[in-house]
PDB file of N, CA and C in Angstrom:
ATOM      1  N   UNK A   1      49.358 -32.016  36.361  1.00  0.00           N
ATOM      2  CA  UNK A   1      48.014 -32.563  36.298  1.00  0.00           C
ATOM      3  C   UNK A   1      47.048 -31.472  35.845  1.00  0.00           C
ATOM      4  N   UNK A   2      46.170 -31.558  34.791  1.00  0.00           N
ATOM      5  CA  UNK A   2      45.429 -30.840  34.320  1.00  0.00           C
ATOM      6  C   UNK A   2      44.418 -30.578  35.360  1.00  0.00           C
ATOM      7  N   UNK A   3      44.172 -29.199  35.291  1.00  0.00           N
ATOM      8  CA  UNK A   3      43.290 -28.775  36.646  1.00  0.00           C
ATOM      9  C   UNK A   3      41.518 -28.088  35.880  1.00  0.00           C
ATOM     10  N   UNK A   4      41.361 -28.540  34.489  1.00  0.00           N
ATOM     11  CA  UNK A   4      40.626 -27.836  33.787  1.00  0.00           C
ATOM     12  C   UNK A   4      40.053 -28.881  32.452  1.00  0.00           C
ATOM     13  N   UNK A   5      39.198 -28.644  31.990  1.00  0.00           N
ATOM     14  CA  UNK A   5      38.789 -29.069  30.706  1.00  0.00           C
ATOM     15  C   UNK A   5      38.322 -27.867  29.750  1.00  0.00           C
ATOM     16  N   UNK A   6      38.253 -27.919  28.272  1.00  0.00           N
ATOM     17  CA  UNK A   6      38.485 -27.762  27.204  1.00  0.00           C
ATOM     18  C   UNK A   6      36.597 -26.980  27.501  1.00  0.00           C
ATOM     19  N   UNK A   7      36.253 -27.977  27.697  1.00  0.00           N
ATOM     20  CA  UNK A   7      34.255 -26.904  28.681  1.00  0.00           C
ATOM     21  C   UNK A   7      34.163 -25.896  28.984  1.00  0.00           C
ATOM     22  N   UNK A   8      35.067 -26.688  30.586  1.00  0.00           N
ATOM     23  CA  UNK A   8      35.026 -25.415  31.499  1.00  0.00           C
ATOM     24  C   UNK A   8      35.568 -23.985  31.053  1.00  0.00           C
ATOM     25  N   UNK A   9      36.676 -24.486  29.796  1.00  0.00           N
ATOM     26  CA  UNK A   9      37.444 -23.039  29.687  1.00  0.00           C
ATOM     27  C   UNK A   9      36.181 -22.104  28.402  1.00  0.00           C
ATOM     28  N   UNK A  10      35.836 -22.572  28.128  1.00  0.00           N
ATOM     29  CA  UNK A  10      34.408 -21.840  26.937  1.00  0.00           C
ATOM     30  C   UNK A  10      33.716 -21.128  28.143  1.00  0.00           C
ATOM     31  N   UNK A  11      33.292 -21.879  29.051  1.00  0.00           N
ATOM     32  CA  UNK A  11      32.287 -21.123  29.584  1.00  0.00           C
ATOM     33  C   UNK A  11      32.662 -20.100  30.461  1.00  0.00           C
ATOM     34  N   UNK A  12      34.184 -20.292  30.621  1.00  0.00           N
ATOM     35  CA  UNK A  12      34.763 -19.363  32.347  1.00  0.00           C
ATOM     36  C   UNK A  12      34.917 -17.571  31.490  1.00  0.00           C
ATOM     37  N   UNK A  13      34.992 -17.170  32.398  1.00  0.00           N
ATOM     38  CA  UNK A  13      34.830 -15.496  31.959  1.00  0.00           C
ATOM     39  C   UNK A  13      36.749 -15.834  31.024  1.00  0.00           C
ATOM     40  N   UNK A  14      36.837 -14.997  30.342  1.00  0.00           N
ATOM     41  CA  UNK A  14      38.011 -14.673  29.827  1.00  0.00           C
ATOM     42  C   UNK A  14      38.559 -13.066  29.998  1.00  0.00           C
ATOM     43  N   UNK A  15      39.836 -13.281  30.014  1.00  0.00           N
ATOM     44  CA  UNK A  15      40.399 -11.707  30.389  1.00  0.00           C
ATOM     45  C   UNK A  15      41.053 -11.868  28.816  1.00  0.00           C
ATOM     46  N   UNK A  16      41.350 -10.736  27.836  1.00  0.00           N
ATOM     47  CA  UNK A  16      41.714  -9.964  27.207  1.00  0.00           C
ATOM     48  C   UNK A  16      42.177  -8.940  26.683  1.00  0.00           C
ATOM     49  N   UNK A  17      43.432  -9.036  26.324  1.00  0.00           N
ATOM     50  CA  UNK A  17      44.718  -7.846  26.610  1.00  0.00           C
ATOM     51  C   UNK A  17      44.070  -6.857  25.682  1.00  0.00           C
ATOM     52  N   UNK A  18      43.242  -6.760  24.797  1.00  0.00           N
ATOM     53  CA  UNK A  18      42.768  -5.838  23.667  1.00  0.00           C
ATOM     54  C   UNK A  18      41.856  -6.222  22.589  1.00  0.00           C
ATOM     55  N   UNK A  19      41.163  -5.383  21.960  1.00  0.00           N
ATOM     56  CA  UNK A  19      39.980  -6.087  20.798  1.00  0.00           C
ATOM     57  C   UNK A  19      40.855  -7.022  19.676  1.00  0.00           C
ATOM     58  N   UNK A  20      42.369  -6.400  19.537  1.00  0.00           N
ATOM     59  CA  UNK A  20      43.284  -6.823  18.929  1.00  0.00           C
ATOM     60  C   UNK A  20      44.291  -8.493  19.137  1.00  0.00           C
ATOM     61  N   UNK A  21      43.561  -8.798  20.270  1.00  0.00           N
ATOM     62  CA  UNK A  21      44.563 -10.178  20.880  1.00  0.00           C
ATOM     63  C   UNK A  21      43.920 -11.014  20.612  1.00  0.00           C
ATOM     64  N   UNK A  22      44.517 -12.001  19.868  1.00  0.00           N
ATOM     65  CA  UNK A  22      43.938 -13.443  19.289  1.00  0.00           C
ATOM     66  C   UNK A  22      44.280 -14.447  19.854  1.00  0.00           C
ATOM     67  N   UNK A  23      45.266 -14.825  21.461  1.00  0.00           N
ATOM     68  CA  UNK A  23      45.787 -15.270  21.629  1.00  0.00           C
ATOM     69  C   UNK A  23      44.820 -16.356  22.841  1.00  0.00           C
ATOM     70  N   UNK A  24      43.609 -15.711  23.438  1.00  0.00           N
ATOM     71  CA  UNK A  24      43.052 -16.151  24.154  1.00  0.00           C
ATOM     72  C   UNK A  24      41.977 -17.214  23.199  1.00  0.00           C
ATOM     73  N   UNK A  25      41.682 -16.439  22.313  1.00  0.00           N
ATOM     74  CA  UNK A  25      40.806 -17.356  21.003  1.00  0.00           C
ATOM     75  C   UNK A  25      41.570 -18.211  20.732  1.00  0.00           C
ATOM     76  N   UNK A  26      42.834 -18.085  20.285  1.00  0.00           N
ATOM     77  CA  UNK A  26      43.517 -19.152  19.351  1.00  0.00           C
ATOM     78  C   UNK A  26      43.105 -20.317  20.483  1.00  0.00           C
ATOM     79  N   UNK A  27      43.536 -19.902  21.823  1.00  0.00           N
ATOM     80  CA  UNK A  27      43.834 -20.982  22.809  1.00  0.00           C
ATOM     81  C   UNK A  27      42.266 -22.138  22.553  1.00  0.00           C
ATOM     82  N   UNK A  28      41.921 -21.216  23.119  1.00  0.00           N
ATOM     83  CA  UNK A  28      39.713 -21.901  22.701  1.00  0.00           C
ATOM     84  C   UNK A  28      39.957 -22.641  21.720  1.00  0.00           C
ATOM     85  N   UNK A  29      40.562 -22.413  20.395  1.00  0.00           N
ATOM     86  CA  UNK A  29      40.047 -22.847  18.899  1.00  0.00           C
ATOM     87  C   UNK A  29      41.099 -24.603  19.525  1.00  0.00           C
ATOM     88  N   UNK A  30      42.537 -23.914  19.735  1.00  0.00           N
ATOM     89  CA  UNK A  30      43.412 -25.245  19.547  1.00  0.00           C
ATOM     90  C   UNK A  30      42.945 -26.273  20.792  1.00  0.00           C
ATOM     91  N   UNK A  31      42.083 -26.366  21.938  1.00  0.00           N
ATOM     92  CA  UNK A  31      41.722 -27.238  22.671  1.00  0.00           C
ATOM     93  C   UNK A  31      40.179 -27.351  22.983  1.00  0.00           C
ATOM     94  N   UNK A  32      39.339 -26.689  22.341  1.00  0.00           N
ATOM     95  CA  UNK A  32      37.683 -27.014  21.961  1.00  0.00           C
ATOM     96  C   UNK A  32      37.392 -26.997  20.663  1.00  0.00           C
ATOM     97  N   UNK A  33      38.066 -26.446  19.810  1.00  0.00           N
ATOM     98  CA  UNK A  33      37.699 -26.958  18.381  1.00  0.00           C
ATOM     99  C   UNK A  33      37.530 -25.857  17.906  1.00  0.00           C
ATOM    100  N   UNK A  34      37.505 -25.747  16.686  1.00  0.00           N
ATOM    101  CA  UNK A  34      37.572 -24.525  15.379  1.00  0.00           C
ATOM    102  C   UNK A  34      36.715 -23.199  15.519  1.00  0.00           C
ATOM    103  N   UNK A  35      35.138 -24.354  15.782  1.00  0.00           N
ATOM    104  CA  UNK A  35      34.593 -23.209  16.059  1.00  0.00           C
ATOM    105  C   UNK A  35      33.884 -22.456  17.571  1.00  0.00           C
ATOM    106  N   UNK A  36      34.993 -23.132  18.487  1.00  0.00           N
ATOM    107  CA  UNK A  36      35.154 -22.459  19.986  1.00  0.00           C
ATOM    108  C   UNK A  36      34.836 -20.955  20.316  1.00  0.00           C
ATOM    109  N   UNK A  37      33.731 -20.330  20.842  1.00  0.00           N
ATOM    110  CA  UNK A  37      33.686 -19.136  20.950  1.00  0.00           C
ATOM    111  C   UNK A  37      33.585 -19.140  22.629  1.00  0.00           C
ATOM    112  N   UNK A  38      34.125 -17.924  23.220  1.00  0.00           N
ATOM    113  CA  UNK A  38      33.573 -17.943  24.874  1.00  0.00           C
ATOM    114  C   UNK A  38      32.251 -17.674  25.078  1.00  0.00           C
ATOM    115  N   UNK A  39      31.990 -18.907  26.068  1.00  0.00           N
ATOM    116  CA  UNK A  39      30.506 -18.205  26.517  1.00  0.00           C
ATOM    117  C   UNK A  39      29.719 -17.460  27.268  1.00  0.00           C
ATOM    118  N   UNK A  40      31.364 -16.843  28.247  1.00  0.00           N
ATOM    119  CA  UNK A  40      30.904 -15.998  29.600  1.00  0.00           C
ATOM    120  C   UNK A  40      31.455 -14.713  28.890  1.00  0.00           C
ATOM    121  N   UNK A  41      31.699 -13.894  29.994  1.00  0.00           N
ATOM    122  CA  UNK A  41      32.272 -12.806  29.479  1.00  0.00           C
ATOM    123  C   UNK A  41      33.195 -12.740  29.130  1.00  0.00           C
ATOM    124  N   UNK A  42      33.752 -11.295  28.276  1.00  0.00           N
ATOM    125  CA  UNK A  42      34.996 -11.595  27.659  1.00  0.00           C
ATOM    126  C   UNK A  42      35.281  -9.518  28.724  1.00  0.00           C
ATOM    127  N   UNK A  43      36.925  -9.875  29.132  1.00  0.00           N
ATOM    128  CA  UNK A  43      37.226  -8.753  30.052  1.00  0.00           C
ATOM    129  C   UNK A  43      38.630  -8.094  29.013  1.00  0.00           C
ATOM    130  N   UNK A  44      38.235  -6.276  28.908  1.00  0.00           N
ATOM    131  CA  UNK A  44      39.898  -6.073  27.973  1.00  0.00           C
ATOM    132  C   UNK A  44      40.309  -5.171  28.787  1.00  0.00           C
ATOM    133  N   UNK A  45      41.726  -5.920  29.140  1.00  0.00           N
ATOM    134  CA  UNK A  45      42.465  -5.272  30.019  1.00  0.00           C
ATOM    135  C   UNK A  45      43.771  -4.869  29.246  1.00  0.00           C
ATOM    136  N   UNK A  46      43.987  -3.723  28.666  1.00  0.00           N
ATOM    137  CA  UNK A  46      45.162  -3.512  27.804  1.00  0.00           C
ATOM    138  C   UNK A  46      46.437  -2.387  28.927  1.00  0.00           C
ATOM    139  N   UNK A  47      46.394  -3.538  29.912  1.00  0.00           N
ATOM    140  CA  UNK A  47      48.078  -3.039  30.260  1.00  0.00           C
ATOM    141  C   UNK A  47      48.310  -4.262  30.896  1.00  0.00           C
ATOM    142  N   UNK A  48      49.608  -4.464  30.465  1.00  0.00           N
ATOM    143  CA  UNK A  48      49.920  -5.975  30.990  1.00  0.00           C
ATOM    144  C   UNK A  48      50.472  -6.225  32.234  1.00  0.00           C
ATOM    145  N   UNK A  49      50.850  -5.453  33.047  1.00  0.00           N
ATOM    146  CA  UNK A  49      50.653  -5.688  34.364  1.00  0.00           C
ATOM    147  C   UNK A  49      49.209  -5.785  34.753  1.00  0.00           C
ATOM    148  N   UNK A  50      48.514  -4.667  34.305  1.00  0.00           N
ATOM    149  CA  UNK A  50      46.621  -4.997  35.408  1.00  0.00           C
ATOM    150  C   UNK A  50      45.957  -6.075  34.539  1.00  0.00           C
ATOM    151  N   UNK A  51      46.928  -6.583  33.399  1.00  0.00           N
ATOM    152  CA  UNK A  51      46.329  -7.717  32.643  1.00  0.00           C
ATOM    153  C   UNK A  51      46.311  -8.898  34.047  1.00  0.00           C
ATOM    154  N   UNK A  52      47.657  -8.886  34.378  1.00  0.00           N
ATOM    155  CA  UNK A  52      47.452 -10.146  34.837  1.00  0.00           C
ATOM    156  C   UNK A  52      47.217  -9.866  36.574  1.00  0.00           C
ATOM    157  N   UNK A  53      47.037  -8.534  36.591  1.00  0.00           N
ATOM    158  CA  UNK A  53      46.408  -8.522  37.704  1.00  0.00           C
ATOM    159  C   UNK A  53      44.936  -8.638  38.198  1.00  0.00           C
ATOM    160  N   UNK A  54      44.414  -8.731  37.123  1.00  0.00           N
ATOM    161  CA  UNK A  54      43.073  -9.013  36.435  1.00  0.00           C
ATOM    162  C   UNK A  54      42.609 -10.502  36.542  1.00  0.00           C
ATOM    163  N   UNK A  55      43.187 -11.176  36.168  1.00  0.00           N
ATOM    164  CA  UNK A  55      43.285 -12.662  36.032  1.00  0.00           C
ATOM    165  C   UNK A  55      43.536 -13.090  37.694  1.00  0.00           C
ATOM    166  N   UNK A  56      44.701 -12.478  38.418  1.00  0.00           N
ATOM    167  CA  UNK A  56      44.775 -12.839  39.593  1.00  0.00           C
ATOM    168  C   UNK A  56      43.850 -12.553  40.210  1.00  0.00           C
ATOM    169  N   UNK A  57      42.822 -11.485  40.218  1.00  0.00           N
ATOM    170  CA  UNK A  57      42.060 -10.678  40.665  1.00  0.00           C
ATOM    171  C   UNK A  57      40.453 -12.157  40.607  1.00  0.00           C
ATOM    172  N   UNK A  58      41.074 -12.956  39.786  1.00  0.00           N
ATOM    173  CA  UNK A  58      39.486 -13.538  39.075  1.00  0.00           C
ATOM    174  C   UNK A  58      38.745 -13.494  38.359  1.00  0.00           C
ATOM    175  N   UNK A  59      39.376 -12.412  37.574  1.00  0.00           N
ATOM    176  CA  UNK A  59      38.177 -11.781  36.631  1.00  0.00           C
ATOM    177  C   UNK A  59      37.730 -12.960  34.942  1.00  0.00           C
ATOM    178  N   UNK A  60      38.485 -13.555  35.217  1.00  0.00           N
ATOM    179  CA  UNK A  60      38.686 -15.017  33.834  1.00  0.00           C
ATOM    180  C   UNK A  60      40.327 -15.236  33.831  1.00  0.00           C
ATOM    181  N   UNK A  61      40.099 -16.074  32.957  1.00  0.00           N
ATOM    182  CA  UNK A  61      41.511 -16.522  32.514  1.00  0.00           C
ATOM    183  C   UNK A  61      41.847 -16.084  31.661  1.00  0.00           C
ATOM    184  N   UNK A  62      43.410 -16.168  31.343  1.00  0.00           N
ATOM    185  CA  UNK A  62      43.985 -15.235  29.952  1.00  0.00           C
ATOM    186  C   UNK A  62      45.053 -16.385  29.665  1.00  0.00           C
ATOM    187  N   UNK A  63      45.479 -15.846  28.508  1.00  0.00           N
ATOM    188  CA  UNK A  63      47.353 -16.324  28.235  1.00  0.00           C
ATOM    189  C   UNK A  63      48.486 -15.313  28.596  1.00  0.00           C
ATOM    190  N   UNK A  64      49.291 -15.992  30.048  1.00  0.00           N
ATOM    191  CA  UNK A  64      50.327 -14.571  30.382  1.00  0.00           C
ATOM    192  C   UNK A  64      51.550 -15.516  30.091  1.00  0.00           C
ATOM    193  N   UNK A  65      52.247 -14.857  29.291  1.00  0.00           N
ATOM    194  CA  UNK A  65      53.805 -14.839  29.340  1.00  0.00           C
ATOM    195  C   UNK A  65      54.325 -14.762  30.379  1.00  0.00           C
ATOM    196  N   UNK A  66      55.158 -16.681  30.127  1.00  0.00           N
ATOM    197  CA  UNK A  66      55.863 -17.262  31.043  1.00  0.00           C
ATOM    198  C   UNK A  66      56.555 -16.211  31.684  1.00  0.00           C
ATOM    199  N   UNK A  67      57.420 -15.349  31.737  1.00  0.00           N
ATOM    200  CA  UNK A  67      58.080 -14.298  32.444  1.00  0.00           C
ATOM    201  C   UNK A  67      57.058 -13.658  33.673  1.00  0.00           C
ATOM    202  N   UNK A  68      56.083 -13.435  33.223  1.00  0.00           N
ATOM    203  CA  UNK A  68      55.204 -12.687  34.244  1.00  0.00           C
ATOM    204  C   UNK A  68      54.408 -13.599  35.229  1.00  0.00           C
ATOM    205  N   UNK A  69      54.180 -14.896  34.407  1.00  0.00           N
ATOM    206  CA  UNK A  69      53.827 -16.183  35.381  1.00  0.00           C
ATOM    207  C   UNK A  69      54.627 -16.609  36.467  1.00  0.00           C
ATOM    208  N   UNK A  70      55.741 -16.504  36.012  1.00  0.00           N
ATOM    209  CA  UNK A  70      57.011 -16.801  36.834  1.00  0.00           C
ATOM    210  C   UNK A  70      56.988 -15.889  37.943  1.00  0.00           C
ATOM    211  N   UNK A  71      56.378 -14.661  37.684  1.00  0.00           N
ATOM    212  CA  UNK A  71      56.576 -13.900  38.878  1.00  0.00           C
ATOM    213  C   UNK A  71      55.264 -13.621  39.648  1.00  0.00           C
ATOM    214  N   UNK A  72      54.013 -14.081  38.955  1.00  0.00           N
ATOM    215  CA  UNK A  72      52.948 -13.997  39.859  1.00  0.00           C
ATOM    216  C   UNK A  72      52.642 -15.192  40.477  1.00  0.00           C
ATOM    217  N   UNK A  73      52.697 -14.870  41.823  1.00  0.00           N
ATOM    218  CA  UNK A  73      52.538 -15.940  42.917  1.00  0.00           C
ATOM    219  C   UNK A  73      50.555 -16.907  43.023  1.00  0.00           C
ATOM    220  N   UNK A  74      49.790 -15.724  42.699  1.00  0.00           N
ATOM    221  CA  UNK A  74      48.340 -16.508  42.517  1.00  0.00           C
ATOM    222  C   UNK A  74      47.596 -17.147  41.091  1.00  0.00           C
ATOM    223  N   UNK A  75      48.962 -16.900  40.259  1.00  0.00           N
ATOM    224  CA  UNK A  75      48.005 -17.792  39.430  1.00  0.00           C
ATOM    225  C   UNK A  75      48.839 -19.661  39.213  1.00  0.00           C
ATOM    226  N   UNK A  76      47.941 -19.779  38.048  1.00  0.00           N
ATOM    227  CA  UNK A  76      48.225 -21.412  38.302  1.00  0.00           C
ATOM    228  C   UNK A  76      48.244 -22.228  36.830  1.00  0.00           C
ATOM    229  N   UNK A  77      48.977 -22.667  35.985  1.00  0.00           N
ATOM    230  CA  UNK A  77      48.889 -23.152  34.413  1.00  0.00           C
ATOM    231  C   UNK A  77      47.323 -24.399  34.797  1.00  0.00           C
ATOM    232  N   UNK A  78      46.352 -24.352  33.959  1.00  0.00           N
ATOM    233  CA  UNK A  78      45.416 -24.904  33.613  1.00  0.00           C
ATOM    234  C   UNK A  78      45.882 -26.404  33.048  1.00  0.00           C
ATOM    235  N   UNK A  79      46.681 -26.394  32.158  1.00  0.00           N
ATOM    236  CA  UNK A  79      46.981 -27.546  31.661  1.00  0.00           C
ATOM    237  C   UNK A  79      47.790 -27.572  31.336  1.00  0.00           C
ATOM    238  N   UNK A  80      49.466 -27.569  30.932  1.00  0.00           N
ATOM    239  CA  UNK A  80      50.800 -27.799  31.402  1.00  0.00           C
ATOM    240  C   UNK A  80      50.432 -28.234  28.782  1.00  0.00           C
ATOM    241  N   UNK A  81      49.776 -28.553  28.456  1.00  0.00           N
ATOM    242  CA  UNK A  81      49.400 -28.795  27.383  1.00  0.00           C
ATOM    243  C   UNK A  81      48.888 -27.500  26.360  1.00  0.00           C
ATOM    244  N   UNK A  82      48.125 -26.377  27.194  1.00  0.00           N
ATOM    245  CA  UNK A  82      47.781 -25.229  26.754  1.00  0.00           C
ATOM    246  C   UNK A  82      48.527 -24.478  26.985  1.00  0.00           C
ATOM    247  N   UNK A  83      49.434 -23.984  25.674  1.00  0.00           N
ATOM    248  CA  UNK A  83      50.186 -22.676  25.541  1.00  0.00           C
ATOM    249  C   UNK A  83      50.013 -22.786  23.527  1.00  0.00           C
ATOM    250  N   UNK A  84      50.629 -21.363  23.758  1.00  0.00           N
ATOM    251  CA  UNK A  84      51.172 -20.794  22.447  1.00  0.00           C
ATOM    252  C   UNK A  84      52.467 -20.379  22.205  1.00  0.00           C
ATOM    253  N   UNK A  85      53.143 -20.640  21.981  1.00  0.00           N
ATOM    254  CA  UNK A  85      54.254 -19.844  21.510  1.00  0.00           C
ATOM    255  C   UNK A  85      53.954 -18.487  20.776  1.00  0.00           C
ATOM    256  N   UNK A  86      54.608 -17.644  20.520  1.00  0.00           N
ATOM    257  CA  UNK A  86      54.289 -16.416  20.083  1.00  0.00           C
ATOM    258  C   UNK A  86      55.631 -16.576  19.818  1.00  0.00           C
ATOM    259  N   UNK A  87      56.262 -15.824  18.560  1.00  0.00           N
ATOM    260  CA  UNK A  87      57.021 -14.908  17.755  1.00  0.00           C
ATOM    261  C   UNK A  87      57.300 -13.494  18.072  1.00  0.00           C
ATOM    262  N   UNK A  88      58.526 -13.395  18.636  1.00  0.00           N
ATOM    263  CA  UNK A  88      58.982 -11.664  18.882  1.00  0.00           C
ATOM    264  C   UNK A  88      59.602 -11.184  17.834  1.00  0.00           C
ATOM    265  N   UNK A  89      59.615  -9.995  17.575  1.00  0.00           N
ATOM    266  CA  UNK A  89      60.535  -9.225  16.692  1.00  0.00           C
ATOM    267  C   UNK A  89      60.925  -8.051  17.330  1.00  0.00           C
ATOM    268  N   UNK A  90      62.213  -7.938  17.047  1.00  0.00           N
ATOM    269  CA  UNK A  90      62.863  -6.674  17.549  1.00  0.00           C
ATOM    270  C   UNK A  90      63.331  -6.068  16.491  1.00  0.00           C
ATOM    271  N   UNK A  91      62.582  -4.127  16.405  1.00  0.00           N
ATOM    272  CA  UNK A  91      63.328  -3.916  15.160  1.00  0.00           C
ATOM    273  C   UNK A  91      63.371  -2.644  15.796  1.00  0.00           C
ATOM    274  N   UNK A  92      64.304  -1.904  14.304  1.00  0.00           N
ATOM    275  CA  UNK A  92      64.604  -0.304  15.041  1.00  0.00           C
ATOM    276  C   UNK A  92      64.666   0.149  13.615  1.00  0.00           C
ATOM    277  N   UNK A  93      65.049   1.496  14.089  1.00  0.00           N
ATOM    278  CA  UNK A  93      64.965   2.318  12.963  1.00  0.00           C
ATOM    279  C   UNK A  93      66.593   2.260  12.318  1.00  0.00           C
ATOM    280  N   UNK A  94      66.428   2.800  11.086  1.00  0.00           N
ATOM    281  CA  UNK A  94      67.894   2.594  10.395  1.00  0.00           C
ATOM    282  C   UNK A  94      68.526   3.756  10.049  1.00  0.00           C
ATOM    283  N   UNK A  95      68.915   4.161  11.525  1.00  0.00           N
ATOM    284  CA  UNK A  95      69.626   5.042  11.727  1.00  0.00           C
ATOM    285  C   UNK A  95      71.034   4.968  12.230  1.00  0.00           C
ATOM    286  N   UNK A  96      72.161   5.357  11.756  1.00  0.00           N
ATOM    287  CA  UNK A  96      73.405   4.880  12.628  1.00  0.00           C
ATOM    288  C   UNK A  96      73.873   5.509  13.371  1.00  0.00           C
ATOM    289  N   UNK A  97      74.002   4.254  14.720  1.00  0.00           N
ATOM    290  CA  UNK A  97      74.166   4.700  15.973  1.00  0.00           C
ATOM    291  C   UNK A  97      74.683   3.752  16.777  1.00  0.00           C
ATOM    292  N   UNK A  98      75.627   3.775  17.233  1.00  0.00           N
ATOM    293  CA  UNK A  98      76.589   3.182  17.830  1.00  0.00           C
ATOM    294  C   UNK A  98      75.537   2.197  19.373  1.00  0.00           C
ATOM    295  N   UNK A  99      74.738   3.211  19.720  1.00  0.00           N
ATOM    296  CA  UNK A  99      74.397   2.855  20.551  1.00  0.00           C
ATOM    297  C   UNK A  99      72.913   2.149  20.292  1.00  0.00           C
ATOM    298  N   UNK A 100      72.447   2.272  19.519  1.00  0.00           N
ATOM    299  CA  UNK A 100      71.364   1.152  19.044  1.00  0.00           C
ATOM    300  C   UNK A 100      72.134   0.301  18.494  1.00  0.00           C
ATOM    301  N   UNK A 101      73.196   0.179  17.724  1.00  0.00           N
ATOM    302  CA  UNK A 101      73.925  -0.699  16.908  1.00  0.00           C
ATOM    303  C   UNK A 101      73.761  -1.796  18.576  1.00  0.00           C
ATOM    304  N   UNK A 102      74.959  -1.405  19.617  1.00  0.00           N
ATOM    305  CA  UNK A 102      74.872  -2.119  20.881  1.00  0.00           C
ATOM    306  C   UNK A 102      74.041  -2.896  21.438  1.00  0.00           C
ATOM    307  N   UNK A 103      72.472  -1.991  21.715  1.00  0.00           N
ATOM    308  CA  UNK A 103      71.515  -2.854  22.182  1.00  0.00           C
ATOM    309  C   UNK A 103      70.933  -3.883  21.456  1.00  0.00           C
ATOM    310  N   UNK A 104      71.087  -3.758  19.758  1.00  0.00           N
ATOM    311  CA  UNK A 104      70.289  -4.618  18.949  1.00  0.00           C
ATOM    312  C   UNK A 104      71.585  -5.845  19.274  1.00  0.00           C
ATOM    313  N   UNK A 105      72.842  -5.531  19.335  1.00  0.00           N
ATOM    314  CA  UNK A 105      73.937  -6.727  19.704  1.00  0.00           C
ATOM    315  C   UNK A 105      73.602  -7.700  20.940  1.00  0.00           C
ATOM    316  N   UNK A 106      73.370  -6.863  22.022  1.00  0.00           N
ATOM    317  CA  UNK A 106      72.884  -7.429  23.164  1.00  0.00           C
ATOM    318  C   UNK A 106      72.074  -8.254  23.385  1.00  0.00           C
ATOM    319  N   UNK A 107      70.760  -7.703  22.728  1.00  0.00           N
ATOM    320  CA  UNK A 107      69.647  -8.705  22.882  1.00  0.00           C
ATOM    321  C   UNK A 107      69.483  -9.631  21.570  1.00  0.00           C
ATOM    322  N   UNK A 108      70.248  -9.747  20.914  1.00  0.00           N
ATOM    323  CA  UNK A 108      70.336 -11.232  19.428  1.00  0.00           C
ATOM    324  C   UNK A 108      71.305 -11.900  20.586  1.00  0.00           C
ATOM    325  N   UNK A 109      72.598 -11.425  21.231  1.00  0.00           N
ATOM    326  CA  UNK A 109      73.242 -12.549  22.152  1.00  0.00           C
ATOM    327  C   UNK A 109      72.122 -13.017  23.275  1.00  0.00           C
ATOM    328  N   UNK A 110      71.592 -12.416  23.919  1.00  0.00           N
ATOM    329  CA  UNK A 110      70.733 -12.750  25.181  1.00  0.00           C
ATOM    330  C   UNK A 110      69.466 -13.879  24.171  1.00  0.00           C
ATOM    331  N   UNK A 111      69.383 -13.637  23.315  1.00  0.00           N
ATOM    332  CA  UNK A 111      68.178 -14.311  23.090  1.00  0.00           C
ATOM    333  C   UNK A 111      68.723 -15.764  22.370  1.00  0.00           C
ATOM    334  N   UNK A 112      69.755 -15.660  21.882  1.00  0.00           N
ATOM    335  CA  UNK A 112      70.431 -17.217  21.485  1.00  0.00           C
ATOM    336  C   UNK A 112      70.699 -17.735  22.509  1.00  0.00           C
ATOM    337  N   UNK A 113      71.260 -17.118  23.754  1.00  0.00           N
ATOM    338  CA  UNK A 113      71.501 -17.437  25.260  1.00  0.00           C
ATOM    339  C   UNK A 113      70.590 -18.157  25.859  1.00  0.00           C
ATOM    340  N   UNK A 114      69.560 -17.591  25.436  1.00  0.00           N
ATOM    341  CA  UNK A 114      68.350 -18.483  26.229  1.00  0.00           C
ATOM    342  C   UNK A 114      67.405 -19.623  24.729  1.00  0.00           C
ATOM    343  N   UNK A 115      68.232 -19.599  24.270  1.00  0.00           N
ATOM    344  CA  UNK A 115      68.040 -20.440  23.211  1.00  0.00           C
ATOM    345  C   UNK A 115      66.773 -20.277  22.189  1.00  0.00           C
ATOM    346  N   UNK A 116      66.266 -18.966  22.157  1.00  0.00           N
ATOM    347  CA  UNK A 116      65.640 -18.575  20.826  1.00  0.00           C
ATOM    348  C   UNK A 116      66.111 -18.779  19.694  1.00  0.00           C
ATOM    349  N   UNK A 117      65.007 -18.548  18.813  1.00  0.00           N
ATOM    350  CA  UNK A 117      65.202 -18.428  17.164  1.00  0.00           C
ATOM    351  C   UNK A 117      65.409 -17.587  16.661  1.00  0.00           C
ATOM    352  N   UNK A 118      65.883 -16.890  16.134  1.00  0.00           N
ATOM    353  CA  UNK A 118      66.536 -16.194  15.491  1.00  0.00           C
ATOM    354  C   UNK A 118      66.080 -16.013  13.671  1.00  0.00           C
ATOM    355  N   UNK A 119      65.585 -14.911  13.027  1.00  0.00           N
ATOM    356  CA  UNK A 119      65.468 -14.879  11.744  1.00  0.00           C
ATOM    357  C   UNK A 119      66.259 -13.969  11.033  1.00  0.00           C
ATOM    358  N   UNK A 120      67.133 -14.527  10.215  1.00  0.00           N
ATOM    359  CA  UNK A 120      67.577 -12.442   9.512  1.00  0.00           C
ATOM    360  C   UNK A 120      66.804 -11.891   8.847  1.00  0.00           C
TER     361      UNK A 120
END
């Protein structure tokens, strides 16, 4: 059950991982409209633990990756409708090494495992 409207979230303070994160905007743009700007404060918290300790703290709302949601006990999804997906890339340097060769093996299996996408 949606605990929020598309309003309330313009006007509520926002937390922000960096001048660089578009992810809290995008959110604004895709459920108030294009030209959605916040109208309270905007908070930059660039470490992602005191990110979302920040948010727990009250300080506004953010977008935290499901992993870290999963593990913080005070916060709460707004609308089960508002997310983003985001795109990871894992890359390394091209150097040969048995043992980067390994970890880059590991995590392409772990991530089909949990049923990611995959690009070559």
């Amino acid at each position: 059950m949606p605990t929020g409207t598309a309003a309330e979230l313009v006007h509520a303070p926002m937390v922000v991982y960096d001048r660089e994160d578009p992810l809290q905007y995008d959110m604004l743009k895709q459920v108030a409209g294009a030209e959605a700007r916040p109208a309270a404060q905007v908070h930059h918290v660039p470490d992602s633990t005191q990110f979302v300790a920040a948010i727990e703290a009250g300080m506004g709302w953010g977008m935290v990756p499901e992993p870290q949601l999963l593990k913080a006990s005070d916060l709460r999804v707004l609308d089960e409708q508002w997310f983003i997906d985001v795109p990871l890339y894992f890359q390394r340097w091209s150097v040969d090494s048995k043992v980067l060769g390994r970890i880059g093996d590991i995590l392409v299996t772990a991530a089909r495992d949990h049923g990611l996408h995959l690009l070559a």
